[in-house]
PDB file of N, CA and C in Angstrom:
ATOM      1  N   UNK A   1      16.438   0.261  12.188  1.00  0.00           N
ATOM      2  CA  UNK A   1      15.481   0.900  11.317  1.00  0.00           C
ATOM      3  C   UNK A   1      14.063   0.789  11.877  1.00  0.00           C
ATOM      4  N   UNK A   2      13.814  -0.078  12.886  1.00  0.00           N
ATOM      5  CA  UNK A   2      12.461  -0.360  13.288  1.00  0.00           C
ATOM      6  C   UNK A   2      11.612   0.811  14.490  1.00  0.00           C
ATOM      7  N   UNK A   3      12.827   0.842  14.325  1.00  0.00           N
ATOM      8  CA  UNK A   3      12.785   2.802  15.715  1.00  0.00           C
ATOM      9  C   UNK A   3      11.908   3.530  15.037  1.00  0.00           C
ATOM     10  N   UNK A   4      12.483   3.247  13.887  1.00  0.00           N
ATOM     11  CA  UNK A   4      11.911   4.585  13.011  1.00  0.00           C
ATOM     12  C   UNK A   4      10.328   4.397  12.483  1.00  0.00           C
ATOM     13  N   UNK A   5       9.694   3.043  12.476  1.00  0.00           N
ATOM     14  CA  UNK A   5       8.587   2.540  11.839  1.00  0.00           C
ATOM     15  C   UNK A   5       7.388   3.083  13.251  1.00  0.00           C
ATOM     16  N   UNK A   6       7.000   4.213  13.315  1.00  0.00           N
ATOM     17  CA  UNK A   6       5.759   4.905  14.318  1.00  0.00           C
ATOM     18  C   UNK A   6       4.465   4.666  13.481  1.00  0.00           C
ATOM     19  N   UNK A   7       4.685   4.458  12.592  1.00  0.00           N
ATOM     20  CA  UNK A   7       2.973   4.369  11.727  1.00  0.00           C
ATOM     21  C   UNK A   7       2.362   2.711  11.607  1.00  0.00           C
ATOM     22  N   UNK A   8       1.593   2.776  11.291  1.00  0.00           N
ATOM     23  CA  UNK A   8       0.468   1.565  11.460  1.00  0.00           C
ATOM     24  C   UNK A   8       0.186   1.186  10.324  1.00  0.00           C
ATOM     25  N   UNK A   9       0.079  -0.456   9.823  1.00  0.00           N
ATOM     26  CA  UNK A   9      -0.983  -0.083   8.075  1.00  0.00           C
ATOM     27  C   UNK A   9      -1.342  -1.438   8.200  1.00  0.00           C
ATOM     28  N   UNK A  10      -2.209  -1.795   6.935  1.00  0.00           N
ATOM     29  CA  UNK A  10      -2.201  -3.085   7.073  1.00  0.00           C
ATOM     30  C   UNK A  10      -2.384  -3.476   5.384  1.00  0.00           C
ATOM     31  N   UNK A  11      -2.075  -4.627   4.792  1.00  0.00           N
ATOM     32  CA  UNK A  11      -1.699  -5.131   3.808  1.00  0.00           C
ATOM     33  C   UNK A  11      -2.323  -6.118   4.074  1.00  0.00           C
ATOM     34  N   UNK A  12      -3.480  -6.126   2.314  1.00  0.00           N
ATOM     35  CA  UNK A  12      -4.302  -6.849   2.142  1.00  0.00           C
ATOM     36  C   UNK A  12      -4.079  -7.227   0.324  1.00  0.00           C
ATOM     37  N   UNK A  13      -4.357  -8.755   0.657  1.00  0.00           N
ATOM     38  CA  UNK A  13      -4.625  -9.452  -0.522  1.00  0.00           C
ATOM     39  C   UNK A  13      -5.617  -9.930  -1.424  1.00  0.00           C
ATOM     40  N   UNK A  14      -6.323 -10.223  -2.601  1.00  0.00           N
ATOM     41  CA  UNK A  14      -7.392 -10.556  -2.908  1.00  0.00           C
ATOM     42  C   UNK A  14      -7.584 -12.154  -2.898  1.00  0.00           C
ATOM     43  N   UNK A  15      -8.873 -12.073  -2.130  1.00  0.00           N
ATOM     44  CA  UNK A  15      -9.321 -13.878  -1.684  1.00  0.00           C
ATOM     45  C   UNK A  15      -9.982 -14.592  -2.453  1.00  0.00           C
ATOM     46  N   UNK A  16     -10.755 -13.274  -3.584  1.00  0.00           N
ATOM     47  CA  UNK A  16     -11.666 -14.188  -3.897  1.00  0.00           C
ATOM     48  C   UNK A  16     -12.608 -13.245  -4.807  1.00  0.00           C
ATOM     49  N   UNK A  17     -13.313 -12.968  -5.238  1.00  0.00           N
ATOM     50  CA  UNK A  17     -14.716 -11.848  -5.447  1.00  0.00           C
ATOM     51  C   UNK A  17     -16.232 -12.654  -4.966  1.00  0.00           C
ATOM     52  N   UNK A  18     -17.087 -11.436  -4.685  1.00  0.00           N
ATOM     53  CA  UNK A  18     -18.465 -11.650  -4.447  1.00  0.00           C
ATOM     54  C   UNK A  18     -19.284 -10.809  -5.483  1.00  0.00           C
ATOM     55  N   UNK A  19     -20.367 -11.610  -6.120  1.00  0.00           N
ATOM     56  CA  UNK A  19     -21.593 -10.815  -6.659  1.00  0.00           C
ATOM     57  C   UNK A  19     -23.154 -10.688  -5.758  1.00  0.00           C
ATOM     58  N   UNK A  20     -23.197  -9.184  -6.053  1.00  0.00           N
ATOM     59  CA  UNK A  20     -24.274  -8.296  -5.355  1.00  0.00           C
ATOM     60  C   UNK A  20     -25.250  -9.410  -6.183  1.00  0.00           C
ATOM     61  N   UNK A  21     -26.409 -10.042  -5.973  1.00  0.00           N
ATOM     62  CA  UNK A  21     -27.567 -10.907  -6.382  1.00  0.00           C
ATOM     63  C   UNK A  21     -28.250  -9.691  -6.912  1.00  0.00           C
ATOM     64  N   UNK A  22     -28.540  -8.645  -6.740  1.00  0.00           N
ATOM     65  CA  UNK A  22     -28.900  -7.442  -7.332  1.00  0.00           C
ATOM     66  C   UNK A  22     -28.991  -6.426  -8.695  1.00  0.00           C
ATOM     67  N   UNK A  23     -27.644  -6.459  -7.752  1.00  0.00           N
ATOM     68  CA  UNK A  23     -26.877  -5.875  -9.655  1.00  0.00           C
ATOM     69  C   UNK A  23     -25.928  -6.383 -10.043  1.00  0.00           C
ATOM     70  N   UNK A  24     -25.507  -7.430 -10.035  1.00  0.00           N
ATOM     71  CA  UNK A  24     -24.512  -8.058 -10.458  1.00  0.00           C
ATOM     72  C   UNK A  24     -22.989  -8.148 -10.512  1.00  0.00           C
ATOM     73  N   UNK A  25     -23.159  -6.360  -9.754  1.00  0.00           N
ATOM     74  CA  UNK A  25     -21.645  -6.299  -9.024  1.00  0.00           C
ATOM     75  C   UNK A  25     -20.720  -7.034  -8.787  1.00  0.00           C
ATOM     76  N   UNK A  26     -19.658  -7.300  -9.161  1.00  0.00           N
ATOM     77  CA  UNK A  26     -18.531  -7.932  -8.562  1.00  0.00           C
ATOM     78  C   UNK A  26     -17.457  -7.304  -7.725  1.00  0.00           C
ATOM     79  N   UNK A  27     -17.397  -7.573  -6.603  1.00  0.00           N
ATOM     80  CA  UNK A  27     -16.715  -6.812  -5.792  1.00  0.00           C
ATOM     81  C   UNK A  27     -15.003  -7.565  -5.557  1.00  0.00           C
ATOM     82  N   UNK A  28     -14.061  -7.400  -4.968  1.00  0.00           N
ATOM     83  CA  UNK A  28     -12.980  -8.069  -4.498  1.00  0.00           C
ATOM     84  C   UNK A  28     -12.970  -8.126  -2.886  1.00  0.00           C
ATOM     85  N   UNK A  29     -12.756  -9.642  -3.031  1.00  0.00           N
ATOM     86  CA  UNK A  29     -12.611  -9.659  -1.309  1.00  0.00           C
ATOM     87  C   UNK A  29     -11.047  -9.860  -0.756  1.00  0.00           C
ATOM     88  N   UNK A  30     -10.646  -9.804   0.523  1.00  0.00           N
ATOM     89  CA  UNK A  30      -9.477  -9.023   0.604  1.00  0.00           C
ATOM     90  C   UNK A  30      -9.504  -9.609   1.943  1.00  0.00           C
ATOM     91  N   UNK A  31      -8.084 -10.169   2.565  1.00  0.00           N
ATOM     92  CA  UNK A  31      -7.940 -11.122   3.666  1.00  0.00           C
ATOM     93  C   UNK A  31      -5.949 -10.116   3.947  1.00  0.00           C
ATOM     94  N   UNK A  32      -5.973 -10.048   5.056  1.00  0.00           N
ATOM     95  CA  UNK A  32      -4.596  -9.134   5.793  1.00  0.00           C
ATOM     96  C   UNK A  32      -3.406 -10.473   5.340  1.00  0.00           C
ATOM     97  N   UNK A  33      -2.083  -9.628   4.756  1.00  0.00           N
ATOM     98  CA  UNK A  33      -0.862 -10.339   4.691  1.00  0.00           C
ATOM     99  C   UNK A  33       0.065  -9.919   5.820  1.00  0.00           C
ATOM    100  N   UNK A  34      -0.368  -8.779   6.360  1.00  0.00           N
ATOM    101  CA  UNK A  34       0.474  -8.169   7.119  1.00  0.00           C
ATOM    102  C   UNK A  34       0.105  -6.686   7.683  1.00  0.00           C
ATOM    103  N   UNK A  35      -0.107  -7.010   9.157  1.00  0.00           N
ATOM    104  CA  UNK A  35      -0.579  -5.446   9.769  1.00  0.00           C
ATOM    105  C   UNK A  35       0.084  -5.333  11.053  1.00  0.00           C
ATOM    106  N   UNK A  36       0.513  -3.846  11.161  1.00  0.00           N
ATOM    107  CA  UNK A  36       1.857  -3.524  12.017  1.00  0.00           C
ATOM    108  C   UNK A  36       2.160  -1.761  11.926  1.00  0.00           C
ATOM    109  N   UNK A  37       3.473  -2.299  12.187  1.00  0.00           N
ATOM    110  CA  UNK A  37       4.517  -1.308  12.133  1.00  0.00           C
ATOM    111  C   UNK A  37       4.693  -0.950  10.938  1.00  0.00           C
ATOM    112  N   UNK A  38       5.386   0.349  10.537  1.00  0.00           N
ATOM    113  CA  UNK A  38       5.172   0.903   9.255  1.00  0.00           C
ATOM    114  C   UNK A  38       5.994   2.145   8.796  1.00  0.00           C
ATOM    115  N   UNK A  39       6.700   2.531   8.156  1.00  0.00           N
ATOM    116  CA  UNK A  39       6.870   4.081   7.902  1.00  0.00           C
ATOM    117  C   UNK A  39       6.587   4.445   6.425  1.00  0.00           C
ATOM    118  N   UNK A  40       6.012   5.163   5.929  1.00  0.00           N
ATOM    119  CA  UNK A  40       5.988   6.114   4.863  1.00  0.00           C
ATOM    120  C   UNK A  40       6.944   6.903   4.695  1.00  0.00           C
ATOM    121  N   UNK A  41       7.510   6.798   3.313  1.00  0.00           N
ATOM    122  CA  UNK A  41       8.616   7.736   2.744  1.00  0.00           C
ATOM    123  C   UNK A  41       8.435   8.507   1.282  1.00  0.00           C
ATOM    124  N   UNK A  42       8.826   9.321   1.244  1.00  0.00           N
ATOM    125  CA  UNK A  42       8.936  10.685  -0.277  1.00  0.00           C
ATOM    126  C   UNK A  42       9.616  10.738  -0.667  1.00  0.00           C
ATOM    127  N   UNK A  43      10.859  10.087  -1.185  1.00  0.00           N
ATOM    128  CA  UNK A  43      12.433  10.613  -1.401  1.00  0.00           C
ATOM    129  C   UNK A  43      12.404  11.685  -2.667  1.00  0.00           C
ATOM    130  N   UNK A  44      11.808  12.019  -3.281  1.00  0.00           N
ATOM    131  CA  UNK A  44      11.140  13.081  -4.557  1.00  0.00           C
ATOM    132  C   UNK A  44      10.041  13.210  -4.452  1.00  0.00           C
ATOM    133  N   UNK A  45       9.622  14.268  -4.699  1.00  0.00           N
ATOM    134  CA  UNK A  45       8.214  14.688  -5.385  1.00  0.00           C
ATOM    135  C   UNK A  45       7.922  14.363  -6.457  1.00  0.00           C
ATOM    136  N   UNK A  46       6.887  13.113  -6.801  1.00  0.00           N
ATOM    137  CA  UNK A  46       6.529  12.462  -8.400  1.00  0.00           C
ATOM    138  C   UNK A  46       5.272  11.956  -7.914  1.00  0.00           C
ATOM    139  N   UNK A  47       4.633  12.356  -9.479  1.00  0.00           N
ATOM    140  CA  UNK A  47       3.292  12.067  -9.793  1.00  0.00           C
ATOM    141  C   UNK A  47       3.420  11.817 -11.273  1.00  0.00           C
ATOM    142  N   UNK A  48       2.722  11.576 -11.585  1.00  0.00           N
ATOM    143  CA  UNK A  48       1.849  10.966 -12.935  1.00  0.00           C
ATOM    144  C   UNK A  48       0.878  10.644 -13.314  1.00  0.00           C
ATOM    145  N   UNK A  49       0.328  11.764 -14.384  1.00  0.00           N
ATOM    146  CA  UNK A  49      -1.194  11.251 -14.906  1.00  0.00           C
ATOM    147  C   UNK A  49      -1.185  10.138 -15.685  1.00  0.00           C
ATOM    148  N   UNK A  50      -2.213   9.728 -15.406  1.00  0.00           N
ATOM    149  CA  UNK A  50      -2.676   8.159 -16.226  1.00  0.00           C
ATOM    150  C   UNK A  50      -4.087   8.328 -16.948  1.00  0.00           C
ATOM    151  N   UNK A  51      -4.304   8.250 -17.790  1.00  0.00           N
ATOM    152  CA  UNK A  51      -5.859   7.904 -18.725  1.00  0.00           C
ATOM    153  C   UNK A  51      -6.400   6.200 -18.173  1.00  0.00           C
ATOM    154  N   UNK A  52      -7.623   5.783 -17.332  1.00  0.00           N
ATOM    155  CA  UNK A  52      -8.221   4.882 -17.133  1.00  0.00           C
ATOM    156  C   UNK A  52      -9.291   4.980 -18.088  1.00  0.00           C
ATOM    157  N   UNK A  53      -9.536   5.037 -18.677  1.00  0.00           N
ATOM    158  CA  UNK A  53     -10.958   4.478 -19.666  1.00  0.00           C
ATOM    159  C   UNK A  53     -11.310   6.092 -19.785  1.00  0.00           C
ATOM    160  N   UNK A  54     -12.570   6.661 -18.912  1.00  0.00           N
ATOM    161  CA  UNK A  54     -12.858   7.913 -19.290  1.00  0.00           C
ATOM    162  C   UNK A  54     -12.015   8.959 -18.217  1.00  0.00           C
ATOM    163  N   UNK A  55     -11.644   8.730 -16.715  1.00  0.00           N
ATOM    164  CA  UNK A  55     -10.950   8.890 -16.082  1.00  0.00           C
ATOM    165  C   UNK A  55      -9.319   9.881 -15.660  1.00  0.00           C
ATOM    166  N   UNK A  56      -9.176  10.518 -16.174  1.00  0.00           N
ATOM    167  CA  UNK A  56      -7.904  11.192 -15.834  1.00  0.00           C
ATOM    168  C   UNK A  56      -7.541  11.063 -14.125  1.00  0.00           C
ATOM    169  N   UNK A  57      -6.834  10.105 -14.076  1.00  0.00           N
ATOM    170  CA  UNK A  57      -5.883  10.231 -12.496  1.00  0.00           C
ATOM    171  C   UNK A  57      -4.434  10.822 -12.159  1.00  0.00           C
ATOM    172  N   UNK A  58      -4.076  11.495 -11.062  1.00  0.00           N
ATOM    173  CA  UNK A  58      -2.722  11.822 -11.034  1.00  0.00           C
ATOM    174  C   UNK A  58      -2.613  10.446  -9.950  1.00  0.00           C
ATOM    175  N   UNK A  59      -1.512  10.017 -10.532  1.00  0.00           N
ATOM    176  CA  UNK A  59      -0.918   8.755  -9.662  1.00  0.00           C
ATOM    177  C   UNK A  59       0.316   9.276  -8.652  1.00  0.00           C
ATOM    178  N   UNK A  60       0.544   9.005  -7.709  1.00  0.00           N
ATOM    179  CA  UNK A  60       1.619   9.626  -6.435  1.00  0.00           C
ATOM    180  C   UNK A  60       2.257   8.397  -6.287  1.00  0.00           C
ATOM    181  N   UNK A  61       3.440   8.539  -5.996  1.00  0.00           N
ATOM    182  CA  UNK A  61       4.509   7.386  -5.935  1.00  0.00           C
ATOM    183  C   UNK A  61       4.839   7.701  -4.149  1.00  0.00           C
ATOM    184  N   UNK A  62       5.208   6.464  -3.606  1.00  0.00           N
ATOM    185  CA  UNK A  62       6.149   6.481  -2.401  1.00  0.00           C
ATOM    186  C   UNK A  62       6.674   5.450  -2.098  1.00  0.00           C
ATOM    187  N   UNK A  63       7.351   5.356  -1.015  1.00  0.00           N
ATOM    188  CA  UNK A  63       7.892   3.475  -0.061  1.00  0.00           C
ATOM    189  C   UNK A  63       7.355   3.751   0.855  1.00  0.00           C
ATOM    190  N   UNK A  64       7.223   2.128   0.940  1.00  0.00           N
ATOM    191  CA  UNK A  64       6.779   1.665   2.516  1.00  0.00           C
ATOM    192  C   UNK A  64       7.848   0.972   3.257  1.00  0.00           C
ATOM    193  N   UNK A  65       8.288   1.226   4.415  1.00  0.00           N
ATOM    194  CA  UNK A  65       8.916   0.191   4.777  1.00  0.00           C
ATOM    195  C   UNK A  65       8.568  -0.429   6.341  1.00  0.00           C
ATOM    196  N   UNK A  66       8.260  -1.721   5.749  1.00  0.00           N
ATOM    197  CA  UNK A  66       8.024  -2.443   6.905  1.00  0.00           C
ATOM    198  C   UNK A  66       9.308  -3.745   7.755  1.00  0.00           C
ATOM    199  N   UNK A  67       8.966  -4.259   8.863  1.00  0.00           N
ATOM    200  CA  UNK A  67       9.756  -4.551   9.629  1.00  0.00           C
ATOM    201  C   UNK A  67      10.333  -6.160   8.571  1.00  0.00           C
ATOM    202  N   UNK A  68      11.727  -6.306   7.981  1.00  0.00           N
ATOM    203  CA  UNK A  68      12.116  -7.860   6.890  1.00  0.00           C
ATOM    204  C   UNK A  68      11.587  -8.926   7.317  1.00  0.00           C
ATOM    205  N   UNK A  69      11.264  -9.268   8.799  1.00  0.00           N
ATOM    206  CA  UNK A  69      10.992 -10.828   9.158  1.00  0.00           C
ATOM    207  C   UNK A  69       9.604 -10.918   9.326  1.00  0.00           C
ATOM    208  N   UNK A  70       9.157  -9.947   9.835  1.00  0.00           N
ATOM    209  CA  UNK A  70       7.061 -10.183   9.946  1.00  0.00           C
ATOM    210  C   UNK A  70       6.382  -9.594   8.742  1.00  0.00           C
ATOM    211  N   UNK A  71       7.063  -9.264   7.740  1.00  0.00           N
ATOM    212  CA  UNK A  71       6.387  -9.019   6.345  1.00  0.00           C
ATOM    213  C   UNK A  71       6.698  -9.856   5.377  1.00  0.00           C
ATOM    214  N   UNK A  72       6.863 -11.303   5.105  1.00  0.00           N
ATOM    215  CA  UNK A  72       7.329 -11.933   4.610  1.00  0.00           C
ATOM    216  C   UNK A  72       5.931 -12.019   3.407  1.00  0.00           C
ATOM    217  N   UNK A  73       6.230 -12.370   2.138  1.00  0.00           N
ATOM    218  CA  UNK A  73       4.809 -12.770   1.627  1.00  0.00           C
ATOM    219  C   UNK A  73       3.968 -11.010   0.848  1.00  0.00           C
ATOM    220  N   UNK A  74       4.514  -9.830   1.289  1.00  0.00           N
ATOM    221  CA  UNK A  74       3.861  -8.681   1.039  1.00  0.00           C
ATOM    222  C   UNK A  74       4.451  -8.870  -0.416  1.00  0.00           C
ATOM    223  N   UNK A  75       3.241  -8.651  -1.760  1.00  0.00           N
ATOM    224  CA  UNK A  75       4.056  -8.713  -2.967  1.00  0.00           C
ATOM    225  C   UNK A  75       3.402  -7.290  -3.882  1.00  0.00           C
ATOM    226  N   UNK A  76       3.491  -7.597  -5.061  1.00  0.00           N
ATOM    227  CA  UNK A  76       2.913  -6.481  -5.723  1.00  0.00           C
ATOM    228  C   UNK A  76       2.021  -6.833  -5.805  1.00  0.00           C
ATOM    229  N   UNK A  77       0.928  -5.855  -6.345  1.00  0.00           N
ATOM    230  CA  UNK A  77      -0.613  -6.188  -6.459  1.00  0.00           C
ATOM    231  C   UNK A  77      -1.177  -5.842  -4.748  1.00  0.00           C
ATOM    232  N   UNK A  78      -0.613  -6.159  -3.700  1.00  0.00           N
ATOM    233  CA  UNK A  78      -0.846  -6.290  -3.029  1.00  0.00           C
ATOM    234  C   UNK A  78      -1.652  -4.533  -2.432  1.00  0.00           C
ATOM    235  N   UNK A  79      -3.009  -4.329  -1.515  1.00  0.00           N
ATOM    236  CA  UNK A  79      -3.321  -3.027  -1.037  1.00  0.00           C
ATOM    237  C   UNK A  79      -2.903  -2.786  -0.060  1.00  0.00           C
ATOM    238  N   UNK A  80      -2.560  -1.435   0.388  1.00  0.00           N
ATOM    239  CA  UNK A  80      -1.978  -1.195   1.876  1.00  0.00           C
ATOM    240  C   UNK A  80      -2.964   0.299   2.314  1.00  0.00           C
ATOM    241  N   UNK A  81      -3.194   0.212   3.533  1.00  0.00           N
ATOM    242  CA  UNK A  81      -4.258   1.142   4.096  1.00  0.00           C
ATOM    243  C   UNK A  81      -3.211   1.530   4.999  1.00  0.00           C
ATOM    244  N   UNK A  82      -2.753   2.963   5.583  1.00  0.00           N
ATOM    245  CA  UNK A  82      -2.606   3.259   6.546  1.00  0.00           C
ATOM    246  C   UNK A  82      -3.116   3.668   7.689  1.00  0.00           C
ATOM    247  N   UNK A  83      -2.999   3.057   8.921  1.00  0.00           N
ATOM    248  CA  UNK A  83      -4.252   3.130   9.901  1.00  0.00           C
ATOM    249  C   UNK A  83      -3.565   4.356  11.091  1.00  0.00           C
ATOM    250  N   UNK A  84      -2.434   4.053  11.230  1.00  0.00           N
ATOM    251  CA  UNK A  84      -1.860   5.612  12.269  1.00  0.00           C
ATOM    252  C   UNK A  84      -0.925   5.935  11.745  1.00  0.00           C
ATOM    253  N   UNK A  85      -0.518   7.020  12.106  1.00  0.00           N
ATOM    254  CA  UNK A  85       0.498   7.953  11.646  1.00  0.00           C
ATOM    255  C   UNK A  85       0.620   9.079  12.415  1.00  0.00           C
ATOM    256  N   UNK A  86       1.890   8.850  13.373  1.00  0.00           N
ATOM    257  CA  UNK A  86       2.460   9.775  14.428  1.00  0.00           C
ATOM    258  C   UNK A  86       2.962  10.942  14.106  1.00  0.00           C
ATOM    259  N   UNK A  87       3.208  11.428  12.863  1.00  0.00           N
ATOM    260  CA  UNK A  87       3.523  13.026  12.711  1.00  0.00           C
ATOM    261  C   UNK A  87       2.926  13.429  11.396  1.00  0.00           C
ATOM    262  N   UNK A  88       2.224  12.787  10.631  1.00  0.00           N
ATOM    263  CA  UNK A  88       1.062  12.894   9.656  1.00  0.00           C
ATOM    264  C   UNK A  88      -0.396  12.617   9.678  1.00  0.00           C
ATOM    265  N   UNK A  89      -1.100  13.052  10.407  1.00  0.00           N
ATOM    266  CA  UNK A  89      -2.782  12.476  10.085  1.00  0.00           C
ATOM    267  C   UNK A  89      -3.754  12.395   8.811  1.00  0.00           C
ATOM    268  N   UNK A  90      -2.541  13.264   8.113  1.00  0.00           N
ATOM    269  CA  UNK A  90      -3.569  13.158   6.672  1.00  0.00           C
ATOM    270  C   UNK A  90      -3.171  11.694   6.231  1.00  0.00           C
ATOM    271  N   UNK A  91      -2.156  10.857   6.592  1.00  0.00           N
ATOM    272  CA  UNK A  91      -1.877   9.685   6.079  1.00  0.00           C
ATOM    273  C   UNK A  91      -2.791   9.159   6.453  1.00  0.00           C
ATOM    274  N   UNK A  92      -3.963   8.483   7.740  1.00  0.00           N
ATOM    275  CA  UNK A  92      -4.317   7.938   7.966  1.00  0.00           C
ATOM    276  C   UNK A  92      -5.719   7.581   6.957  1.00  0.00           C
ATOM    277  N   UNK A  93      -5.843   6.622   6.952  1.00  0.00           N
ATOM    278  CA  UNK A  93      -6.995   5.999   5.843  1.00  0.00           C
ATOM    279  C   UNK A  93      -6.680   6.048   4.733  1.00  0.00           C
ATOM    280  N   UNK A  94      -5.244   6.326   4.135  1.00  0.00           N
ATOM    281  CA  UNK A  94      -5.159   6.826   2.597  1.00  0.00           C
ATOM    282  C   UNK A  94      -4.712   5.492   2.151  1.00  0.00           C
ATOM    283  N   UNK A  95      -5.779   5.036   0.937  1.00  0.00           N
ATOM    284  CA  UNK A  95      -5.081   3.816   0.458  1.00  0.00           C
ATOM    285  C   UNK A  95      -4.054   3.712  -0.776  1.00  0.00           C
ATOM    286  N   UNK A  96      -2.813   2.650  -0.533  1.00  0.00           N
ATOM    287  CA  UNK A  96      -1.849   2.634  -1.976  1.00  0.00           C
ATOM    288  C   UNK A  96      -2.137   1.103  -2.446  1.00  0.00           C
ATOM    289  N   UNK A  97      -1.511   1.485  -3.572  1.00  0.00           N
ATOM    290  CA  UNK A  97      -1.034  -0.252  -3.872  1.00  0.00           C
ATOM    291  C   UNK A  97       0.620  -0.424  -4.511  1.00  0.00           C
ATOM    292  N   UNK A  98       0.626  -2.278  -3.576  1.00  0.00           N
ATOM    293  CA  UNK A  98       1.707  -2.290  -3.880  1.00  0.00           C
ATOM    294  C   UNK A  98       2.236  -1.890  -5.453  1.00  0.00           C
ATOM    295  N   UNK A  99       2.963  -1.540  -5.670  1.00  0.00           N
ATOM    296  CA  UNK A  99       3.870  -1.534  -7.427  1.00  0.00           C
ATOM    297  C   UNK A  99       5.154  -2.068  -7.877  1.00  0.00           C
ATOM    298  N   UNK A 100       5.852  -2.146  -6.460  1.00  0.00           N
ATOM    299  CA  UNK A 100       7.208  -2.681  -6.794  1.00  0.00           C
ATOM    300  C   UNK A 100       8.198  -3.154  -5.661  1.00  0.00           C
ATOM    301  N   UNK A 101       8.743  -4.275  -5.712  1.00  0.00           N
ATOM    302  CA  UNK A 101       9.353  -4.921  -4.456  1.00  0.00           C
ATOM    303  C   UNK A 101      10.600  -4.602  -4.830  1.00  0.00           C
ATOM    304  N   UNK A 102      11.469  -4.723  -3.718  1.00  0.00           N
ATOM    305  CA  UNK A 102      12.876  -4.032  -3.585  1.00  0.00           C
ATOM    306  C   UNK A 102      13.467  -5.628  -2.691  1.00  0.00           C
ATOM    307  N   UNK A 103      14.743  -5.407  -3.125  1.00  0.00           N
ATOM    308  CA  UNK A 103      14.939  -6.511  -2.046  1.00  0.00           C
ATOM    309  C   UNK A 103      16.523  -6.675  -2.286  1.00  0.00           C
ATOM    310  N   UNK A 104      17.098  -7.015  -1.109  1.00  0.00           N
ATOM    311  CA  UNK A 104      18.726  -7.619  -0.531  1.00  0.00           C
ATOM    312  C   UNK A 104      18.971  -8.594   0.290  1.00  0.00           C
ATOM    313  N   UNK A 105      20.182  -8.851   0.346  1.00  0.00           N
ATOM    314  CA  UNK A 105      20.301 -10.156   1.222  1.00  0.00           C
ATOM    315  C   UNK A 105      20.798  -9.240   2.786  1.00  0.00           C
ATOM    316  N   UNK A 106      21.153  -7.914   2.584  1.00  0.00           N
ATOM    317  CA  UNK A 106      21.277  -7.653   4.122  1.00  0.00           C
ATOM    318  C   UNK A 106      20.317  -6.428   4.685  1.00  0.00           C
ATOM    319  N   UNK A 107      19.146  -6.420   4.263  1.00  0.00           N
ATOM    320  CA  UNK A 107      18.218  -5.528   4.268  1.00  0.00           C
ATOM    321  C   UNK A 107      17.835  -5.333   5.386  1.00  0.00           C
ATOM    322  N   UNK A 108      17.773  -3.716   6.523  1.00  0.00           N
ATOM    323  CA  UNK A 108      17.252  -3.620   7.269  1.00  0.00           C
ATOM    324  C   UNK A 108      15.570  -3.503   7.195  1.00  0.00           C
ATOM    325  N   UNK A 109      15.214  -3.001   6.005  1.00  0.00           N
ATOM    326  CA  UNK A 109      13.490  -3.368   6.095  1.00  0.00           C
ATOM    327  C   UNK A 109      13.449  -3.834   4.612  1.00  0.00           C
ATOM    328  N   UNK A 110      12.052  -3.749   5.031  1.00  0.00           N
ATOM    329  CA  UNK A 110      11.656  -4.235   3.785  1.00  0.00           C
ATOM    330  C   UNK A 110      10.857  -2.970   2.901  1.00  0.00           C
ATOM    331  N   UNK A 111      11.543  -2.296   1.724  1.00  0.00           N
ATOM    332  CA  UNK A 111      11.118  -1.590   0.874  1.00  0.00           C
ATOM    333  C   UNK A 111       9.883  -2.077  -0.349  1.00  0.00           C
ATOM    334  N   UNK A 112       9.073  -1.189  -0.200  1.00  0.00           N
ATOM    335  CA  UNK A 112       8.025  -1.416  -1.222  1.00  0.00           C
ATOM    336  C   UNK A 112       7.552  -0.406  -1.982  1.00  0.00           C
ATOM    337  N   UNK A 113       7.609  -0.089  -3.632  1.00  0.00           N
ATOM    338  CA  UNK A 113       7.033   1.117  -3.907  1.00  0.00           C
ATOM    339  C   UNK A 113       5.752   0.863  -3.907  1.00  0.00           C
ATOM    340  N   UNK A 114       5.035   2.206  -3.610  1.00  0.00           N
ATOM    341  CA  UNK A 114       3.319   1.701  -3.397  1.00  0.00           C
ATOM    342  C   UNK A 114       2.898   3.302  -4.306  1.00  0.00           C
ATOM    343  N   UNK A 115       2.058   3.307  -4.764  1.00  0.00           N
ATOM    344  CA  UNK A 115       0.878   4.370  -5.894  1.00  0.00           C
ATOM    345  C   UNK A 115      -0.317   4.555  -4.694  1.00  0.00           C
ATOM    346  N   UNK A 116      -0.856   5.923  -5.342  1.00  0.00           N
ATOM    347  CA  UNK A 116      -2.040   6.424  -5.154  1.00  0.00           C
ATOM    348  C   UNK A 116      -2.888   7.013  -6.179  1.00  0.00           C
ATOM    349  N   UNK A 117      -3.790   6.541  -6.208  1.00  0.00           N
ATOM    350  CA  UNK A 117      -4.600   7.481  -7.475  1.00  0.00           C
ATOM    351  C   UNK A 117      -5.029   8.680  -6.632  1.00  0.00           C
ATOM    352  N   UNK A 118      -4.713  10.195  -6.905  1.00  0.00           N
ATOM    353  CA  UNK A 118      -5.636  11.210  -6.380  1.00  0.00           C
ATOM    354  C   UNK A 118      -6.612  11.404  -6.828  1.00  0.00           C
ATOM    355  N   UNK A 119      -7.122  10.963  -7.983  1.00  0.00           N
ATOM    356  CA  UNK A 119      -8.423  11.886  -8.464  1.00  0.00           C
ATOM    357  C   UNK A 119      -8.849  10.856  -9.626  1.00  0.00           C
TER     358      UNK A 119
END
């Protein structure tokens, strides 16, 4: 299955937050669990709007699957950026988050559902 992983991403966790002395901003800071090899998958076409406060988002569903033994530790909550992508360039820079872990005892990768807010 690792033949198949041509794309790049990297998976990041939250470390900590910082406030702007300014405006009081609180930001999230964010330290790599795992950056590599990668493939993006669609098995359906699904979206879903969500209401955030004033906000209307369509949310996009997909998997990630990365290589079972050097992704150990990737959980939900977790962000994933894709950095290359060999037969998609619109993938590149698009960020998800993790949503849902998948898992077996004879698993060739490691499956993850991951979201996008479009809008």
């Amino acid at each position: 299955m690792e033949r198949l992983m041509v794309d790049e991403c990297v998976v990041e966790a939250v470390t900590g937050t910082t406030t702007d002395p300014e405006s009081g901003e609180v930001t999230d800071t964010y330290a790599p669990v795992y950056e590599g090899k990668c493939r993006v998958q669609q098995a359906a076409p699904s979206a879903s709007d969500q209401r955030v406060g004033e906000a209307d988002l369509l949310m996009l569903t997909r998997v990630l699957q990365l290589p079972v033994a050097a992704s150990a530790g990737v959980r939900a909550g977790h962000r994933v950026r894709i950095t290359a992508c060999e037969h998609d360039p619109d993938l590149v820079n698009r960020r998800f988050v993790v949503r849902a872990e998948f898992a077996k005892s004879h698993a060739t990768s490691r499956r993850l559902g991951i979201e996008e807010a479009t809008s």
